[in-house]
Protein backbone atom coordinates (compact mmCIF):
# COMPACT_ATOMS: atom_id res chain seq x y z
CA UNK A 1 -24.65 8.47 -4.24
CA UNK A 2 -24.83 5.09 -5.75
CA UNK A 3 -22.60 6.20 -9.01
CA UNK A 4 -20.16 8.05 -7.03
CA UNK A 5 -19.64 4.86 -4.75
CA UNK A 6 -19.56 2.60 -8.33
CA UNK A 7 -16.82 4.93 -9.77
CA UNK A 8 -14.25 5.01 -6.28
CA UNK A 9 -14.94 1.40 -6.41
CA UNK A 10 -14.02 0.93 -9.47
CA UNK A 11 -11.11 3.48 -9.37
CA UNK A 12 -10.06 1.58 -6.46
CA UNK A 13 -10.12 -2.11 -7.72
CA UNK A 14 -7.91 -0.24 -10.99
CA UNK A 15 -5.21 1.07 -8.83
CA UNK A 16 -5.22 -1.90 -6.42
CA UNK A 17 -4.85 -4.30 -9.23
CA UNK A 18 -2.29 -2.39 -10.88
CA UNK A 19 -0.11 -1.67 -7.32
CA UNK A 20 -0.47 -5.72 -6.87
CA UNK A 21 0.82 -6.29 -10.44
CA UNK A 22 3.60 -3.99 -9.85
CA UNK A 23 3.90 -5.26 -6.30
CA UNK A 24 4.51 -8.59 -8.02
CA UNK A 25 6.75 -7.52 -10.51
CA UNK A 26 8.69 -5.82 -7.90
CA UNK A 27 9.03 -9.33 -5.80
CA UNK A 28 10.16 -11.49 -9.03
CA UNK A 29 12.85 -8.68 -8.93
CA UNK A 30 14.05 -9.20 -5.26
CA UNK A 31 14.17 -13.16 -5.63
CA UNK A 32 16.29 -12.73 -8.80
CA UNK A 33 18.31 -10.22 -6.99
CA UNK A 34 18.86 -12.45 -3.84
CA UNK A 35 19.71 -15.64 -6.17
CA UNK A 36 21.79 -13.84 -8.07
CA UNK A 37 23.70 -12.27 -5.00
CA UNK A 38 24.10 -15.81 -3.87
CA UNK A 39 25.27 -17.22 -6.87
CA UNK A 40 27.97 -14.19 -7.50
CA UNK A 41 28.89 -14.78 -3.69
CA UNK A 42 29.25 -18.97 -3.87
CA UNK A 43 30.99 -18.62 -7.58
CA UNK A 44 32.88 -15.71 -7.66
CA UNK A 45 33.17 -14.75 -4.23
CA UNK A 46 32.47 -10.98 -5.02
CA UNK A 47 28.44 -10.37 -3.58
CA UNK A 48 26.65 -7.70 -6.06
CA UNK A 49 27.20 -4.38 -4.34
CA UNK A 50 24.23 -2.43 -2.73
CA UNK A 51 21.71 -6.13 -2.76
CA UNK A 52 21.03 -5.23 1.04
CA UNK A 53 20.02 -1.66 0.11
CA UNK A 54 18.21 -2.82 -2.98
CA UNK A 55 16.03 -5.57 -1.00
CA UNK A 56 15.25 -2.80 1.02
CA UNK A 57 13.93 -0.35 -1.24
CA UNK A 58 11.73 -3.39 -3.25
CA UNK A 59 10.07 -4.56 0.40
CA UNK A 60 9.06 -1.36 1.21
CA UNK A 61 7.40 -1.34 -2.36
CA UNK A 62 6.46 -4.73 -2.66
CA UNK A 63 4.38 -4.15 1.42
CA UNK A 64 3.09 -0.65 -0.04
CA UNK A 65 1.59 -1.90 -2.85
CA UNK A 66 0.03 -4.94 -1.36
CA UNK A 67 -2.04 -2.95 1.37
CA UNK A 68 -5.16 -1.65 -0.72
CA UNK A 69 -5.51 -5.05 -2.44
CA UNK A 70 -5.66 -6.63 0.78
CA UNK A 71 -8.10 -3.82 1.89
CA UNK A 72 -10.29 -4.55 -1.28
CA UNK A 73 -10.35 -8.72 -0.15
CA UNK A 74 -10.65 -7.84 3.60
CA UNK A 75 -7.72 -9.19 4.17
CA UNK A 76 -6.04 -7.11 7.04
CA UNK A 77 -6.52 -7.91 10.71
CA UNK A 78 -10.02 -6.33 12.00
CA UNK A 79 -11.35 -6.76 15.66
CA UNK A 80 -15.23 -7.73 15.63
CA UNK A 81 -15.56 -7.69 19.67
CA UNK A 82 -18.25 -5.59 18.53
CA UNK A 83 -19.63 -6.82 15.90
CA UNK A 84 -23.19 -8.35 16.21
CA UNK A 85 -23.68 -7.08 20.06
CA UNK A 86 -25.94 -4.33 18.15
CA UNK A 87 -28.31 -3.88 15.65
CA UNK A 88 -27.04 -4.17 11.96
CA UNK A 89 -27.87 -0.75 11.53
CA UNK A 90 -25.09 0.45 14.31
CA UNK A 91 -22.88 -1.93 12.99
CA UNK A 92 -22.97 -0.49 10.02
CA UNK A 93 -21.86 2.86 11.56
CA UNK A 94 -19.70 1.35 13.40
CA UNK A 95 -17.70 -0.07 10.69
CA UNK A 96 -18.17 3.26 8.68
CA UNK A 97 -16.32 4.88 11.56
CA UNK A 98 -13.49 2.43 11.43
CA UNK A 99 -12.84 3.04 7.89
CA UNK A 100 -13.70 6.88 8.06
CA UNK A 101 -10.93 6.74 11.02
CA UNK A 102 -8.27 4.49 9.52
CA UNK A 103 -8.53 6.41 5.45
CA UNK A 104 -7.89 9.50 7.90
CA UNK A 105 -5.04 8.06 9.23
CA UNK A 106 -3.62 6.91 5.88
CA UNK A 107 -4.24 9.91 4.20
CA UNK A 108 -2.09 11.46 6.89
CA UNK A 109 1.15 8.66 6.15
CA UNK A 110 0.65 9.35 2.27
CA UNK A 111 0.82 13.32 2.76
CA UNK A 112 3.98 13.41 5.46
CA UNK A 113 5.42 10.43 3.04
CA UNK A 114 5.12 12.42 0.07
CA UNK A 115 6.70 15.64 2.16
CA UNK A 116 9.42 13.37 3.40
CA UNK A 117 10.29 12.32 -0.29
CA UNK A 118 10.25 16.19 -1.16
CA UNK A 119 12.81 17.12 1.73
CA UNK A 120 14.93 14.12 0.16
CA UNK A 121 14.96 15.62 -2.86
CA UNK A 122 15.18 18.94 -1.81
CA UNK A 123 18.38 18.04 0.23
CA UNK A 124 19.97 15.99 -2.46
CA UNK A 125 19.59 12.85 0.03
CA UNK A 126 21.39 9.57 -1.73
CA UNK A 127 21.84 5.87 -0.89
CA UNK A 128 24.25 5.09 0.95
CA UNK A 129 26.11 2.41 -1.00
CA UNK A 130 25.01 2.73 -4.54
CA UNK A 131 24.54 6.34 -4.38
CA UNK A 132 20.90 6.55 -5.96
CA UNK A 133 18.46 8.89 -5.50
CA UNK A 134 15.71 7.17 -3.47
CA UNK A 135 13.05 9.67 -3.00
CA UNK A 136 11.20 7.17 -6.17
CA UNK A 137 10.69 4.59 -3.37
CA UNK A 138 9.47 6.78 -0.49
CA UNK A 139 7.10 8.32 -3.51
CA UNK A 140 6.07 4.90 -4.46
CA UNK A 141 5.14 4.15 -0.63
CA UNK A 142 3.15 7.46 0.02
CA UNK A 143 1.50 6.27 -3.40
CA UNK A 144 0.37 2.97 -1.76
CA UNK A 145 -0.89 4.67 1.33
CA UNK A 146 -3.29 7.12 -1.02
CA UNK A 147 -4.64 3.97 -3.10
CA UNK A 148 -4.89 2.21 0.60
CA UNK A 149 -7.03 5.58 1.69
CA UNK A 150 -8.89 5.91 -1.09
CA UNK A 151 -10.17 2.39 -0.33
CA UNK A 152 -11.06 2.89 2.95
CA UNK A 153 -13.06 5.65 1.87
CA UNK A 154 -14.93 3.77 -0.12
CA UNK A 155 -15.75 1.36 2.40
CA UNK A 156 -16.77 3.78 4.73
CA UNK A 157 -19.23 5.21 2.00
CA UNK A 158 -20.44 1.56 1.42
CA UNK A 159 -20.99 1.30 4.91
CA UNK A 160 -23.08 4.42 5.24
CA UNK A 161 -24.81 3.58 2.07
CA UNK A 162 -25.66 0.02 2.75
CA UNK A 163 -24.37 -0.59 -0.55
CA UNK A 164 -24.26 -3.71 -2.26
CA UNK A 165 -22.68 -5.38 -4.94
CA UNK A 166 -24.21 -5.02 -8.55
CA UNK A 167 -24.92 -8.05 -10.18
């Protein structure tokens, strides 16, 4: 059980790092969009067309692909009115509950994500000012969910396992 947990783990901290590297990437790309939509708009009086759609599309990226990194730091909100009002060992289940119940629920946004960037595509759905198709982003997003699962998962396994780090 041990390897299995060592090789989600790692797959996990591998697609986490690379969504936050793309994440980042993504963000460098909305700040020189915005100054560059501001300096077009002060100088030249002519904004660049479709920067409101655009800065759209990136935050929905950029908040995707931040989630499972924050899941791998323990980073996200998590209510401990529980925790330590029972011995470690229901803790433990507890928490493995939690993150059984919330990869569940993640799992379920990636899958009706990814169906809702098929029926885009299958309808020939486009932007609505620069005419793109935009079924990349909602793919992207479902993608971020999975990664966000998958992490849970692990941490549920951990949980179950008592797992600790290797040293």
């Amino acid at each position: 059980m041990s390897t299995v947990i060592q090789l989600l783990d790692a797959l996990g901290r591998f697609l986490s790092r690379f969504l936050l590297i793309a994440g980042g990437v993504m963000l460098t790309a909305m700040v020189a969009l915005a100054c560059a939509n501001m300096f077009m708009r002060g100088a030249m009086s002519a904004p660049i067309r479709g920067t409101y759609e655009l800065m759209g599309f990136f935050g929905a990226i950029v908040s995707a692909f931040a989630l499972a990194a924050t899941q791998m730091r323990k980073g996200h909100i998590a209510l401990t009115m529980l925790a330590g009002k029972f011995p470690p060992v229901v803790d433990r289940y507890i928490d493995a509950f939690t993150n059984l119940a919330c990869a569940a629920f993640f799992s379920l946004i990636a899958w009706k994500t990814c169906a809702y960037a098929s029926s885009l595509i299958e309808f020939g759905e486009l932007s609505s000012d620069l005419n793109i198709p935009f079924h990349g982003f909602v793919y992207a997003v479902a993608f971020g969910s999975a990664v966000l699962a998958l992490n849970l998962l692990t941490d549920c396994l951990k949980a179950l396992a008592d797992w600790k780090e290797p040293t």
